[in-house]
C-alpha atoms as a PDB file:
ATOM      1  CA  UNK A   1     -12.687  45.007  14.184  1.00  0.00           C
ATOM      2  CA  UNK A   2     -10.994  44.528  10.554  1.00  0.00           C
ATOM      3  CA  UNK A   3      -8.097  42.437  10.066  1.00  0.00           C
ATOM      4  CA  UNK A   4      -5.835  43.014   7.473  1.00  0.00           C
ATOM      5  CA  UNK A   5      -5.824  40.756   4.524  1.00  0.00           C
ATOM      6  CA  UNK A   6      -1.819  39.472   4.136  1.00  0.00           C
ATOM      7  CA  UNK A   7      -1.644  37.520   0.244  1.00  0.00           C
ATOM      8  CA  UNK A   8      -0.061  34.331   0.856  1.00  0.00           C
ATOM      9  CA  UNK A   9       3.054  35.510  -0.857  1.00  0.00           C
ATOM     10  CA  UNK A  10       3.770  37.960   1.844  1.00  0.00           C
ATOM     11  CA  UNK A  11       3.229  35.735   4.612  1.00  0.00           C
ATOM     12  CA  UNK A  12       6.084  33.543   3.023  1.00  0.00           C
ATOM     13  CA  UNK A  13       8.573  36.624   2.876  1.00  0.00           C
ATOM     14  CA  UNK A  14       8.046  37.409   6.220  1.00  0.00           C
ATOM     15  CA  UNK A  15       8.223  33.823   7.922  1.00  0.00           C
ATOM     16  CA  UNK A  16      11.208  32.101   6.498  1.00  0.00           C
ATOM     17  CA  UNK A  17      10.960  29.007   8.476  1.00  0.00           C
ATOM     18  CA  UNK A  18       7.666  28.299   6.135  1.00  0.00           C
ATOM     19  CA  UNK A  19       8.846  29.737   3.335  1.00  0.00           C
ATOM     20  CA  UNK A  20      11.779  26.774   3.673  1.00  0.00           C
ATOM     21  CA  UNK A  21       8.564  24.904   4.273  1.00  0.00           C
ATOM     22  CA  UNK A  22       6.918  25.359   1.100  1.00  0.00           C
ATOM     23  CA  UNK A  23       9.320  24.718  -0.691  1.00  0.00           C
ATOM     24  CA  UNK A  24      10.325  21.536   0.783  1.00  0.00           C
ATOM     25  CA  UNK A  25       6.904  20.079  -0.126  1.00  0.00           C
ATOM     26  CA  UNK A  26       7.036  21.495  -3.425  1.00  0.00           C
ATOM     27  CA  UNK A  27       9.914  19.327  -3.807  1.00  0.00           C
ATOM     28  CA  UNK A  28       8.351  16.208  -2.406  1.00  0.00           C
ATOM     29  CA  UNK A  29       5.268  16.848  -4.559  1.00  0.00           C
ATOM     30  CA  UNK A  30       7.397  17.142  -7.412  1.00  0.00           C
ATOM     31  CA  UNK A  31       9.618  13.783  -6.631  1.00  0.00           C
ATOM     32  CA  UNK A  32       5.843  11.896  -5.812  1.00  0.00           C
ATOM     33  CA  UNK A  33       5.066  12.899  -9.306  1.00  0.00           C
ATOM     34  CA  UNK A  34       8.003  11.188 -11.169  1.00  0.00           C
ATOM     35  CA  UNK A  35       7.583   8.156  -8.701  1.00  0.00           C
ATOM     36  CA  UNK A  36       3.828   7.785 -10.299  1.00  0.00           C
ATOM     37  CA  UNK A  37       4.346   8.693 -13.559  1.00  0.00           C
ATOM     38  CA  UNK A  38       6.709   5.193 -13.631  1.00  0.00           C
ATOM     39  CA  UNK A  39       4.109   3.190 -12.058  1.00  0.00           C
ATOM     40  CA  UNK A  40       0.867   1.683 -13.527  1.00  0.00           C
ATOM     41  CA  UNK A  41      -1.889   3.966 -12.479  1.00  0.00           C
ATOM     42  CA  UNK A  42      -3.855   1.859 -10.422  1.00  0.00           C
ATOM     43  CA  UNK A  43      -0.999   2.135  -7.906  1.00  0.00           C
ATOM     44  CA  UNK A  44      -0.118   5.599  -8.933  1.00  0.00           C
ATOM     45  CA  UNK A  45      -3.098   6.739  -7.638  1.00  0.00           C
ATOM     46  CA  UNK A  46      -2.657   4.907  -4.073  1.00  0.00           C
ATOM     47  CA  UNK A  47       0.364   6.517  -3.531  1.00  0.00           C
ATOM     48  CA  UNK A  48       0.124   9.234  -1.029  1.00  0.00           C
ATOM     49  CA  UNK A  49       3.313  10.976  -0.304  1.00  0.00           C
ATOM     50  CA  UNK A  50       7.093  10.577  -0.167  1.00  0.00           C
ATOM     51  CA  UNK A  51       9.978  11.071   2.083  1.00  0.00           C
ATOM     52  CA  UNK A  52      14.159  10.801   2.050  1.00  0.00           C
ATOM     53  CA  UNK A  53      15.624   8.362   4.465  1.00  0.00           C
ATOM     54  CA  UNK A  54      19.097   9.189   3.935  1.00  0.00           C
ATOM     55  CA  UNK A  55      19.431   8.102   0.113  1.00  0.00           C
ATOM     56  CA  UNK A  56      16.546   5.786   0.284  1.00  0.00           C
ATOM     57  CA  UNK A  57      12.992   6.857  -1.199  1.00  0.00           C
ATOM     58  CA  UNK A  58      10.090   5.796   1.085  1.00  0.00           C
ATOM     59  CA  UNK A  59       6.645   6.103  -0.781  1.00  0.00           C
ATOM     60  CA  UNK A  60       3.342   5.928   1.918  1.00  0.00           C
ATOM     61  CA  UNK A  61       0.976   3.504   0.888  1.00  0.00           C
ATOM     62  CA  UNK A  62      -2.453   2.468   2.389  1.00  0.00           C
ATOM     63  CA  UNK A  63      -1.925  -1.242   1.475  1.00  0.00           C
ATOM     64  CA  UNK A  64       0.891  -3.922   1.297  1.00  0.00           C
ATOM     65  CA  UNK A  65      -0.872  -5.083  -2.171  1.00  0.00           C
ATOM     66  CA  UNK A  66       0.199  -2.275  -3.389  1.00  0.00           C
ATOM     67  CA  UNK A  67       3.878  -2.031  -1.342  1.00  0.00           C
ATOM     68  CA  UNK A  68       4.515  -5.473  -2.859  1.00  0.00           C
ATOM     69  CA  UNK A  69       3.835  -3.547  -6.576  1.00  0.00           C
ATOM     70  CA  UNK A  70       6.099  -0.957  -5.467  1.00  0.00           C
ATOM     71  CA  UNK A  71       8.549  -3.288  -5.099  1.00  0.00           C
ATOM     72  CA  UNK A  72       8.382  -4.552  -8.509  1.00  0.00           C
ATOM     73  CA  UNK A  73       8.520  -1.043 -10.020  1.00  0.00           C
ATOM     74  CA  UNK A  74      11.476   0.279  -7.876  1.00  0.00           C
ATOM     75  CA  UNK A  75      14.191  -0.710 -10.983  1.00  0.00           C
ATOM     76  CA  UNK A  76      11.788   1.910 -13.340  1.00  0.00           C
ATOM     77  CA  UNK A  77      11.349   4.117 -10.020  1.00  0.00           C
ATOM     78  CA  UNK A  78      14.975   4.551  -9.428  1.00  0.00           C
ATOM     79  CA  UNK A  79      15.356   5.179 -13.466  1.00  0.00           C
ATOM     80  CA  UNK A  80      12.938   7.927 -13.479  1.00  0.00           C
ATOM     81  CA  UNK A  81      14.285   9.509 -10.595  1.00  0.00           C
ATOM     82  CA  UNK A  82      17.692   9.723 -11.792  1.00  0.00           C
ATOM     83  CA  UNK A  83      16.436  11.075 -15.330  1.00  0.00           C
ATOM     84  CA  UNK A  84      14.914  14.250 -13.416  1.00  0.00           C
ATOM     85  CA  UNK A  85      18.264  14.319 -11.653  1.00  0.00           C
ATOM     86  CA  UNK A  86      17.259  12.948  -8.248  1.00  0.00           C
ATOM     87  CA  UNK A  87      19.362   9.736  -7.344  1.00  0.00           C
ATOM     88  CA  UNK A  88      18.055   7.422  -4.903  1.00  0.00           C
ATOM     89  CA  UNK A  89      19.841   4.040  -3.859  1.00  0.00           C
ATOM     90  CA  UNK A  90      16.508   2.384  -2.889  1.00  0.00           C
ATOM     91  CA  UNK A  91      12.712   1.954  -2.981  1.00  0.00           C
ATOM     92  CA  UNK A  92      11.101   1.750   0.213  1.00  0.00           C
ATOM     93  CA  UNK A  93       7.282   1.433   0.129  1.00  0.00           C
ATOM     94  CA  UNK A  94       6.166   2.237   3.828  1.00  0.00           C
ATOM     95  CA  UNK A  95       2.540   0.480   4.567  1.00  0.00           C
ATOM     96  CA  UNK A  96       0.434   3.441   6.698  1.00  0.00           C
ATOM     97  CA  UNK A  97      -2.574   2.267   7.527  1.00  0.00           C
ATOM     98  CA  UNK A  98      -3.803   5.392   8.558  1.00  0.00           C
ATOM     99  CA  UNK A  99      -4.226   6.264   5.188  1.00  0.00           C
ATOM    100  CA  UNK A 100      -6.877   3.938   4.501  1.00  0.00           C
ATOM    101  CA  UNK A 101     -10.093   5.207   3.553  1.00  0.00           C
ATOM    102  CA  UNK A 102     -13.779   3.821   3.735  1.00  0.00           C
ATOM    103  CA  UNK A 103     -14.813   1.231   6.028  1.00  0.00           C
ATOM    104  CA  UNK A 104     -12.522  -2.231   5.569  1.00  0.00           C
ATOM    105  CA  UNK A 105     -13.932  -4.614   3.469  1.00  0.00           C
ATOM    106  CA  UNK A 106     -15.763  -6.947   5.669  1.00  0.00           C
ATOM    107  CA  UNK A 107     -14.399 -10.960   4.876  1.00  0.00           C
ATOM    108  CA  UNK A 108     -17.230 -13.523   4.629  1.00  0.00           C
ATOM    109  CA  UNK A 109     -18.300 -15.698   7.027  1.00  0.00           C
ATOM    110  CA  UNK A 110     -18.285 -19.148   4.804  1.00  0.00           C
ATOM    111  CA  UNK A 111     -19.779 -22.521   5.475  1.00  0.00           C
ATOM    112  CA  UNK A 112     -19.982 -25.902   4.193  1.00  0.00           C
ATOM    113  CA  UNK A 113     -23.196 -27.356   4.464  1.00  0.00           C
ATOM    114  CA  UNK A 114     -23.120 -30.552   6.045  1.00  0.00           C
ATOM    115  CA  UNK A 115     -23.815 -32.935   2.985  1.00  0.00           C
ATOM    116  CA  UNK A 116     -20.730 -31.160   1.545  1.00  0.00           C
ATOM    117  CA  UNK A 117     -19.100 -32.646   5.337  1.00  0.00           C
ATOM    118  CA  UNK A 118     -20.355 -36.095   4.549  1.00  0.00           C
ATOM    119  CA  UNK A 119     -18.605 -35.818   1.263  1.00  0.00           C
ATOM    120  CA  UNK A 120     -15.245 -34.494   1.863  1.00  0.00           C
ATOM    121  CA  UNK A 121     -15.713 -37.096   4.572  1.00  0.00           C
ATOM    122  CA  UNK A 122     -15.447 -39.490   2.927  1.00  0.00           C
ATOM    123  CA  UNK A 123     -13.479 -38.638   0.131  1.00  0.00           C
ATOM    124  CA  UNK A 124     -10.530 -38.060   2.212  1.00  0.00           C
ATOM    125  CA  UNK A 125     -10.943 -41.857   3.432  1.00  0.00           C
ATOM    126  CA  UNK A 126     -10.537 -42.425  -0.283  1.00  0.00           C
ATOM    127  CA  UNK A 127      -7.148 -40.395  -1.589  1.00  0.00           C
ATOM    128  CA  UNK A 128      -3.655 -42.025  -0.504  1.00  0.00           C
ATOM    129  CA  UNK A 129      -1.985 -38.750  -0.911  1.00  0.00           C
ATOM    130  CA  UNK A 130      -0.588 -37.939   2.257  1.00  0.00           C
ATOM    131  CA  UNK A 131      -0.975 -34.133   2.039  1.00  0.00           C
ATOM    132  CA  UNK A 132      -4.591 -33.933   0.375  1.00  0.00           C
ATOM    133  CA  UNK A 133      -5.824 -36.514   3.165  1.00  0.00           C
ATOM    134  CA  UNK A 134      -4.607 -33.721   5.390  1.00  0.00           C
ATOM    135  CA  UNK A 135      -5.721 -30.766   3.636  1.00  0.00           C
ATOM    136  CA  UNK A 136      -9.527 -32.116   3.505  1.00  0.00           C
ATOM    137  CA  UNK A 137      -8.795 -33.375   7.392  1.00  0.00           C
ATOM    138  CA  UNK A 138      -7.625 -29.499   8.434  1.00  0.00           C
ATOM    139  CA  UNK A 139     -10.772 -28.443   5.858  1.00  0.00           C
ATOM    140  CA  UNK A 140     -13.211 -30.164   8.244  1.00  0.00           C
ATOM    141  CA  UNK A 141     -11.884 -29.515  11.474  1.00  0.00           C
ATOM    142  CA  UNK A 142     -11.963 -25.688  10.717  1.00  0.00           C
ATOM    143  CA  UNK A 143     -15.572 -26.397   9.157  1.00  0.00           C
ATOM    144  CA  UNK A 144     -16.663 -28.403  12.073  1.00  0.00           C
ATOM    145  CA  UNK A 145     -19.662 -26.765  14.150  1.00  0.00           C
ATOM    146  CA  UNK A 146     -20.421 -24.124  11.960  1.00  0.00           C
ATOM    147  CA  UNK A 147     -23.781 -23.975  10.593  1.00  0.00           C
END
């Protein structure tokens, strides 16, 4: 059995629902590009979609690094937009985890050998500032037992 082979353009004239679709993403697309074209493009190219919340922008990010950079840009954000004629009231960079990709990166697992121990031992019998005696005192609890 054939089926019949329906362009893409006629699917969209006879299904107006996705048609309205289509077009709203267009849109979005569009809006995502202005929003990276006023950021540096090391967070440009994090950015992974957009939405309206009323007037507000929200801009999906995989990491607050980059949410926090957002924030910074939002003044030049909010002056792009309203030079291609969209005017939003607010940046709001929305941390989504999900879009994450690769493994995490794994943290190390770091020691101080135990001459270092004896050391900051003894140094922080030494210093009469208050807050470095506790600094090196917190240092070696967290230290203490690992090899």
């Amino acid at each position: 059995m054939q089926r019949k082979n329906t362009s893409f353009d006629e699917l969209l004239n006879r299904d107006h629902s996705l048609k309205r679709l289509v077009r709203q993403v267009d849109t979005l697309n569009q809006i995502l590009d202005i929003v990276k074209s006023a950021l540096a493009p090391e967070v440009a190219n994090v950015c992974q979609g957009v939405a309206w919340a009323g007037s507000e922008l929200m801009i999906a990010v995989p990491f607050s690094a980059a949410a926090t950079r957002i924030r910074q840009a939002a003044p030049d954000i909010l002056r792009a937009l309203d030079a291609a004629g969209w005017h939003a009231t607010a940046i709001r960079p929305k941390v989504q985890v999900a879009l994450q990709h690769g493994n995490p990166i794994q943290t190390k697992n770091l020691h101080i050998p135990d001459t270092a121990k004896t050391a900051i031992q003894a140094l922080s019998q030494q210093v009469d500032d208050p807050a470095l005696k506790q600094a090196l005192a917190t240092l070696l609890k967290h230290h203490s037992g690992k090899k």
